[in-house]
Protein backbone atom coordinates (compact mmCIF):
# COMPACT_ATOMS: atom_id res chain seq x y z
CA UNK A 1 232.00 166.27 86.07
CA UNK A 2 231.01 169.84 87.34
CA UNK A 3 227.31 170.50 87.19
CA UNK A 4 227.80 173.62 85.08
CA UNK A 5 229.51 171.90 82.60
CA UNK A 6 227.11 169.23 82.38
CA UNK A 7 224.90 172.08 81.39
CA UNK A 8 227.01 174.14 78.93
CA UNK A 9 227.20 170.75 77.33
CA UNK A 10 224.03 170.14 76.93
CA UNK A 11 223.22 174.05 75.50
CA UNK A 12 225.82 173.27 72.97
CA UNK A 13 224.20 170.29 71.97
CA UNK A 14 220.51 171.40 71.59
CA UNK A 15 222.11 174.47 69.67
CA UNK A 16 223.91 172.41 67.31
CA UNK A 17 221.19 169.96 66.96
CA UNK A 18 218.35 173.11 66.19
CA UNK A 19 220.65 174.46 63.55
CA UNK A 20 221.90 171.25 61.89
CA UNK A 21 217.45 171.02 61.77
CA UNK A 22 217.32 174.82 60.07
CA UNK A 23 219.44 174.16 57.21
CA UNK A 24 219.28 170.49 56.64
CA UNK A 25 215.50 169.69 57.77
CA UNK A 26 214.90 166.05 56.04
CA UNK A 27 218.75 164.60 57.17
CA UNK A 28 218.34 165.84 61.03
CA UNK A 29 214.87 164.18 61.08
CA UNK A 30 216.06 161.16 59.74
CA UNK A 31 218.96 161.40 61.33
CA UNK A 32 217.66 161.91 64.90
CA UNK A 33 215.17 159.07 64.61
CA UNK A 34 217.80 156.36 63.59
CA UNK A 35 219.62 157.89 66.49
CA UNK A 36 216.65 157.12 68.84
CA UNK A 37 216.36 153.77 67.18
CA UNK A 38 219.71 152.80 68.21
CA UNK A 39 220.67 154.63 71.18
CA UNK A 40 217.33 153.84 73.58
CA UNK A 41 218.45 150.05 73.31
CA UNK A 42 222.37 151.10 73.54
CA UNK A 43 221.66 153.49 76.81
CA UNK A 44 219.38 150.10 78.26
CA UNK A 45 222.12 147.67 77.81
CA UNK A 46 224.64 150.03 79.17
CA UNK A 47 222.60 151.05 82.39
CA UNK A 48 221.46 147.56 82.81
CA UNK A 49 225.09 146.51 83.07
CA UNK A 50 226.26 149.36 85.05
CA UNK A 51 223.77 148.45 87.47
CA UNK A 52 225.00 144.86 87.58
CA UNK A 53 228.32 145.58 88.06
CA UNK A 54 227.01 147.95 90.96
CA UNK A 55 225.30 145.03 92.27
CA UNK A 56 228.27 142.45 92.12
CA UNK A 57 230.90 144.91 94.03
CA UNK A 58 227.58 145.80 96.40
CA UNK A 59 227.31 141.77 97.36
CA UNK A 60 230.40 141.57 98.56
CA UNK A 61 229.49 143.58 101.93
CA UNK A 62 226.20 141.71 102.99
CA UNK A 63 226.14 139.99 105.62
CA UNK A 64 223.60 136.49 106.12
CA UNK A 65 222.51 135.58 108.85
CA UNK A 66 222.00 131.60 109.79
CA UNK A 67 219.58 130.90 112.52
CA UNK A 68 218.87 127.28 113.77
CA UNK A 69 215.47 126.21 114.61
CA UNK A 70 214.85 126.33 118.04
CA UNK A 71 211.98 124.22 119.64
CA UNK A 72 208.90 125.92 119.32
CA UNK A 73 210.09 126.65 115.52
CA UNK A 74 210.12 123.00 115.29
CA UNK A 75 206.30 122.45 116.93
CA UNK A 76 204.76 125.45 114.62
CA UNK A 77 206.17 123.90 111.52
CA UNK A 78 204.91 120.41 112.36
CA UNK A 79 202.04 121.84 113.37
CA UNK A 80 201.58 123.76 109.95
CA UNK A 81 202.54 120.10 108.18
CA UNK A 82 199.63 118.85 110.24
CA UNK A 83 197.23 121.40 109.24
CA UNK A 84 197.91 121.01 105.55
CA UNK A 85 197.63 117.62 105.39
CA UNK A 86 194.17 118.01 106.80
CA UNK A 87 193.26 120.68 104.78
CA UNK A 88 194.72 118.73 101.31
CA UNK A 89 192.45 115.46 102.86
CA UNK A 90 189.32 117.99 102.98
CA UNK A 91 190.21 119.20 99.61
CA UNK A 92 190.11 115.01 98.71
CA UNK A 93 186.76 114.26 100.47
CA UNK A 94 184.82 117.29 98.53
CA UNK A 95 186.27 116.46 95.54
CA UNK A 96 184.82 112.65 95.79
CA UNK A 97 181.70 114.05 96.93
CA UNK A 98 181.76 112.64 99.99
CA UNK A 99 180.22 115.05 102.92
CA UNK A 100 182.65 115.67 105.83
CA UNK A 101 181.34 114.50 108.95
């Protein structure tokens, strides 16, 4: 859709909405507020879905990567193991009330 006519639409709208709001004050009010009632959650559901379908046609072209552990991967996380279990004995000893040495 061409960008002017994006905007000639839009003109046409606002001047058919302001004089639909001259001559019939009461019905445009009520009328654009049940239209605002209805079409914020319409436009969410509709975007929201858009942007999943974006997403699911998207997914198809990533790429994931696998990467096996090499050694010093494998020391650093049995090193971290170590470290919490020291840290969740602490935790243990203050909690008993018994001073660490």
């Amino acid at each position: 859709m061409d960008t002017r006519l994006k905007y000639i639409v839009a003109i046409t709208a606002a001047m058919g909405f302001m004089m639909a709001a001259y001559f019939y004050p009461a019905e445009t009010f009520i009328t654009f507020t049940a239209g605002w009632l209805f079409f914020i959650p319409a436009a969410f559901v509709v975007y929201m879905t858009w942007s999943f379908l974006e997403y699911m046609k998207e997914r198809k072209h990533r790429i994931t990567v696998g990467i096996k552990p090499t050694e010093a991967m494998r020391v650093l996380a049995r090193r971290e193991a170590e470290l919490k279990k020291e840290k969740e004995m602490m935790y243990e000893e203050l909690g008993r009330g018994i001073q660490p040495r």
